[in-house]
N, C-alpha and C. Protein backbone atom coordinates (compact mmCIF):
# COMPACT_ATOMS: atom_id res chain seq x y z
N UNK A 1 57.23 92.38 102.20
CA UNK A 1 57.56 91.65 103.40
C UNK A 1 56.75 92.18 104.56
N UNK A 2 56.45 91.12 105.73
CA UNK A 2 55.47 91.45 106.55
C UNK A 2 56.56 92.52 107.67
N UNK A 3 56.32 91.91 109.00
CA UNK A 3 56.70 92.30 110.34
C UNK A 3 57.34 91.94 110.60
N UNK A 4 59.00 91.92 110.63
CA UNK A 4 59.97 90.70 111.59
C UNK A 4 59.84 90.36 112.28
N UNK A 5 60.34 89.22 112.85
CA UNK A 5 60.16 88.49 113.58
C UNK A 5 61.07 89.08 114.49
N UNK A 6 61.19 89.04 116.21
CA UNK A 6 61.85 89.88 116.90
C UNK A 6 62.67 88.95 117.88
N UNK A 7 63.60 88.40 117.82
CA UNK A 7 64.06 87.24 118.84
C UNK A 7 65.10 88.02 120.08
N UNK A 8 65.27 87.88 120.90
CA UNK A 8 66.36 88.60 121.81
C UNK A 8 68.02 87.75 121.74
N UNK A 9 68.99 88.18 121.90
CA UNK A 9 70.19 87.95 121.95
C UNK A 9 70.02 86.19 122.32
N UNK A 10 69.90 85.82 123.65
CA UNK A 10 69.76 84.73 124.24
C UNK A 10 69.26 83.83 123.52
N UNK A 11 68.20 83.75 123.18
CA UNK A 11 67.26 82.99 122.11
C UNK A 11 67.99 82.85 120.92
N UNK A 12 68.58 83.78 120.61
CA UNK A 12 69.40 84.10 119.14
C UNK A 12 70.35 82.89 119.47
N UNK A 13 70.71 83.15 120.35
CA UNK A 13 72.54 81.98 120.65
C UNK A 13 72.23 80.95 120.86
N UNK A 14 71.07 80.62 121.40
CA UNK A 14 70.08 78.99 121.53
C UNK A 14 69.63 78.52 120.19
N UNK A 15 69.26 79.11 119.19
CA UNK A 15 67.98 78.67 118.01
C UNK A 15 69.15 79.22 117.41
N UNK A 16 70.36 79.70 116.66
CA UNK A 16 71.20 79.94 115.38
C UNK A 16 70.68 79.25 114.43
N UNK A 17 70.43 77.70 114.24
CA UNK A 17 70.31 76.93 113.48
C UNK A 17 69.21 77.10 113.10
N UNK A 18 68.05 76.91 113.78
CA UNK A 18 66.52 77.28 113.41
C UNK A 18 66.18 78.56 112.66
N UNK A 19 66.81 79.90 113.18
CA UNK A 19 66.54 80.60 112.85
C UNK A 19 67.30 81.13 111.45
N UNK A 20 69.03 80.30 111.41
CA UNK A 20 69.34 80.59 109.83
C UNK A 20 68.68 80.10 108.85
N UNK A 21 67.71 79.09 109.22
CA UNK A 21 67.00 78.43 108.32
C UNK A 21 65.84 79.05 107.52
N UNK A 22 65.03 79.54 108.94
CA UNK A 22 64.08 80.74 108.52
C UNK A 22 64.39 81.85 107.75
N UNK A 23 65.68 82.32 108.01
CA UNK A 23 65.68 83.47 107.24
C UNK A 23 66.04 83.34 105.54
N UNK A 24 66.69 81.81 105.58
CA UNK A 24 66.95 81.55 103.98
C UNK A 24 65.37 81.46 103.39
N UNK A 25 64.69 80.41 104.51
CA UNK A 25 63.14 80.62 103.83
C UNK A 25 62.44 81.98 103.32
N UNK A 26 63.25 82.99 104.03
CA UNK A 26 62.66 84.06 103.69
C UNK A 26 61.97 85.25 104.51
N UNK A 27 61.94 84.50 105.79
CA UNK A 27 61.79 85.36 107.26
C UNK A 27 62.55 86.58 107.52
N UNK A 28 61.93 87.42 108.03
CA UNK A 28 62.87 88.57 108.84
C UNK A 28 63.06 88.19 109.78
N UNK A 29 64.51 88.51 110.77
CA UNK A 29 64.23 88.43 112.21
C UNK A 29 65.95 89.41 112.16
N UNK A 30 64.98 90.06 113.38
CA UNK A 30 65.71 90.74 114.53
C UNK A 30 66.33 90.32 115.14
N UNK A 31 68.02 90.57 115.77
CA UNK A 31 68.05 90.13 117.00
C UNK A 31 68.18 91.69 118.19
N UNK A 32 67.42 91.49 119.24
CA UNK A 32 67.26 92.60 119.66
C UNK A 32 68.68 92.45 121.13
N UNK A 33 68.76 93.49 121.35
CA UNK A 33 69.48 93.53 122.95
C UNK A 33 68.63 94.84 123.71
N UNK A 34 68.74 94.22 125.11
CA UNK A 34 68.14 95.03 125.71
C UNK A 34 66.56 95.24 125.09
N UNK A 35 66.12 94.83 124.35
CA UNK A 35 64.52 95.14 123.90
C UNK A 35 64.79 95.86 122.84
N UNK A 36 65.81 96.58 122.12
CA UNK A 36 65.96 97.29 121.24
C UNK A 36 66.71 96.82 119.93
N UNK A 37 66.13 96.81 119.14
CA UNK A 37 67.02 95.97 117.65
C UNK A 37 68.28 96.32 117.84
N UNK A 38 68.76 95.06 117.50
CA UNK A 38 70.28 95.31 117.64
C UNK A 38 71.47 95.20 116.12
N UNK A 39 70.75 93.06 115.28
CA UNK A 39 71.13 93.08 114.52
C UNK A 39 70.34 92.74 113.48
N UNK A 40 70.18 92.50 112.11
CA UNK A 40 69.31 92.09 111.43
C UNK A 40 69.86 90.63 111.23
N UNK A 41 69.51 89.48 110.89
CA UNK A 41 69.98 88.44 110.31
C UNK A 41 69.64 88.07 109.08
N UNK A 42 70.45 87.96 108.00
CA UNK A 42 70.09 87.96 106.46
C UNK A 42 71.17 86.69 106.43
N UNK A 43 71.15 85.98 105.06
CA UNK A 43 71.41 85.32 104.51
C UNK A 43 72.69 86.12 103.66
N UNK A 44 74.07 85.18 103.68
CA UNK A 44 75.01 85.37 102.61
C UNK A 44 74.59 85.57 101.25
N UNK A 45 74.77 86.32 100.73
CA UNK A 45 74.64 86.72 99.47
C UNK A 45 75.77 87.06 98.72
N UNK A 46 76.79 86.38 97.82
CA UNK A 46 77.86 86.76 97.47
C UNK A 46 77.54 87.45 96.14
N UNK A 47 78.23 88.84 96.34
CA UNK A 47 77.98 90.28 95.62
C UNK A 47 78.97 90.30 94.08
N UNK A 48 80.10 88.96 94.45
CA UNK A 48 80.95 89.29 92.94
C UNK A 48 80.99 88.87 91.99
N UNK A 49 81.20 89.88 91.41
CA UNK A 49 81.10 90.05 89.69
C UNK A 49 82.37 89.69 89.25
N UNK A 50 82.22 88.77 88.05
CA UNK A 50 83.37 88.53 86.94
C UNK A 50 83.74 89.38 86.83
N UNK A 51 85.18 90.09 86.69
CA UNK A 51 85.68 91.11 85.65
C UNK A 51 85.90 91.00 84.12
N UNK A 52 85.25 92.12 83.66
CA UNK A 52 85.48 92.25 82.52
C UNK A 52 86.22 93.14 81.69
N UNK A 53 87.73 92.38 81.38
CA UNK A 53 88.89 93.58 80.89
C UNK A 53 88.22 94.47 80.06
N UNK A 54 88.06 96.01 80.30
CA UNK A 54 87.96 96.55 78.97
C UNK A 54 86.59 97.63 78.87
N UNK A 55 86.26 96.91 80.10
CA UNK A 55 84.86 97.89 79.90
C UNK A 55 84.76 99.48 80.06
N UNK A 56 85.94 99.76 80.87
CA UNK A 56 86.18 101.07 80.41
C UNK A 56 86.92 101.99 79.68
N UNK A 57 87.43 101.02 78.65
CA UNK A 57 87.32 101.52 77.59
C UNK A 57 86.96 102.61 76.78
N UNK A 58 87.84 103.91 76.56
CA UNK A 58 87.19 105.14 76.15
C UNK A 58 86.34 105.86 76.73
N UNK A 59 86.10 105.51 77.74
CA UNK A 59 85.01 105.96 78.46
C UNK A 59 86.32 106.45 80.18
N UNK A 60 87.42 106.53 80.17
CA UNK A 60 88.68 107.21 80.98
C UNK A 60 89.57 107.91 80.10
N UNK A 61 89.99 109.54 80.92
CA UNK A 61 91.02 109.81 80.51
C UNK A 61 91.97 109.86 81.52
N UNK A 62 93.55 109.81 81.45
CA UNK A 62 94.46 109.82 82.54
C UNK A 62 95.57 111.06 81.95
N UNK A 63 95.72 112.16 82.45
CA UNK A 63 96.29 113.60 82.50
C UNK A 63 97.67 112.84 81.98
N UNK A 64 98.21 112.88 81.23
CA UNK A 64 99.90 112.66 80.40
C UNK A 64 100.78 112.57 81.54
N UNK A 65 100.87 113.98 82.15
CA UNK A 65 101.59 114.45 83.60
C UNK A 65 100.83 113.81 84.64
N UNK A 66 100.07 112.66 85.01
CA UNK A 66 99.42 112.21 86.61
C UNK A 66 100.28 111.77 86.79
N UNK A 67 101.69 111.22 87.04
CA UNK A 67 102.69 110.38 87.52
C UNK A 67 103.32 111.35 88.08
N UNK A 68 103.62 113.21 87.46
CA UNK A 68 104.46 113.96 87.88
C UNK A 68 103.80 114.67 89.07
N UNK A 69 104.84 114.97 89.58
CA UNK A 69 104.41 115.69 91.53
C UNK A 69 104.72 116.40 92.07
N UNK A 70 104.66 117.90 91.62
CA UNK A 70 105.33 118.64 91.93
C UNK A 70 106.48 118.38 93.18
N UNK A 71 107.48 119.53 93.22
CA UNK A 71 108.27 119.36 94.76
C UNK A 71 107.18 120.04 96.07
N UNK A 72 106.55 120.77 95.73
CA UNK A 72 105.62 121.74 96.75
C UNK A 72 104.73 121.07 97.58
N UNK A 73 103.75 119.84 96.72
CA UNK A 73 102.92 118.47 97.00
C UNK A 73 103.60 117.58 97.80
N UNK A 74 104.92 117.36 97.29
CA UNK A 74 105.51 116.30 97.82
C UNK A 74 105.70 117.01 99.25
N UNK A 75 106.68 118.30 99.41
CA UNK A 75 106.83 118.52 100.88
C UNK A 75 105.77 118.70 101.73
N UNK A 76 104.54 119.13 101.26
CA UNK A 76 102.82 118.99 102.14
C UNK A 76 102.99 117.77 102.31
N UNK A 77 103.09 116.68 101.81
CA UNK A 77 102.66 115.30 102.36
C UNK A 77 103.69 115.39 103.22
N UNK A 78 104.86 115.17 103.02
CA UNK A 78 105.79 114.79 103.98
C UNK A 78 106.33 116.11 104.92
N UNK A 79 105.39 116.88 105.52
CA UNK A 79 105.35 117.66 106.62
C UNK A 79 106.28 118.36 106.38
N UNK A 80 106.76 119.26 105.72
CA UNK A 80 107.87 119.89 105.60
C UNK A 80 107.49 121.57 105.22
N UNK A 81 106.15 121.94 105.25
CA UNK A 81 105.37 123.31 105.00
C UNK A 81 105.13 123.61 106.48
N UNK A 82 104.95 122.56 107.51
CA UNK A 82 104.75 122.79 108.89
C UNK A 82 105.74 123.07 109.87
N UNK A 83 107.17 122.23 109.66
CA UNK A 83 107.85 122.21 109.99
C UNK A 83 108.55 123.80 109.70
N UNK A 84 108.74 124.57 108.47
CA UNK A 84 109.31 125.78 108.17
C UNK A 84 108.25 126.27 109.09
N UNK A 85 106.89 126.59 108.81
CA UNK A 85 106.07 127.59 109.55
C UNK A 85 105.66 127.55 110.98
N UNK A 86 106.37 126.18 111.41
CA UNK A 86 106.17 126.19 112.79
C UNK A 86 107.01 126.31 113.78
């Protein structure tokens, strides 16, 4: 990709339409504030993936005891080590 294209805020809020167009074509553009890049403008690209039950599969283990919690854990979360020592 070349050089973006550099548009300022104002211009940005005038041309939206023109310029979402360009960038699906494939354009860079800036929108700058103050003279200084501010945002990039890209095109939606939706990132999700099907799930697929199972894929981790043997490949996790989960500790027998992860459900159990100690009493000592439990009173750290619920402030009760601070409360005695403070």
């Amino acid at each position: 990709m070349g050089t973006p294209t550099i548009v300022n805020m104002h211009e940005a809020k005038t041309k939206l339409s023109e310029l979402g167009r360009r960038v699906w074509e494939g354009e860079e553009i800036v929108i700058a504030r103050a003279g200084e890049p501010y945002l990039d403008l890209v095109p939606h690209r939706s990132t999700r993936q099907d799930r697929t039950p199972g894929r981790w599969a043997g490949r996790l283990w989960i500790a027998e005891d992860f459900d159990e919690t100690d009493a000592e854990t439990i009173a750290a979360f619920e402030g009760a080590q601070q409360e005695e020592s403070g």
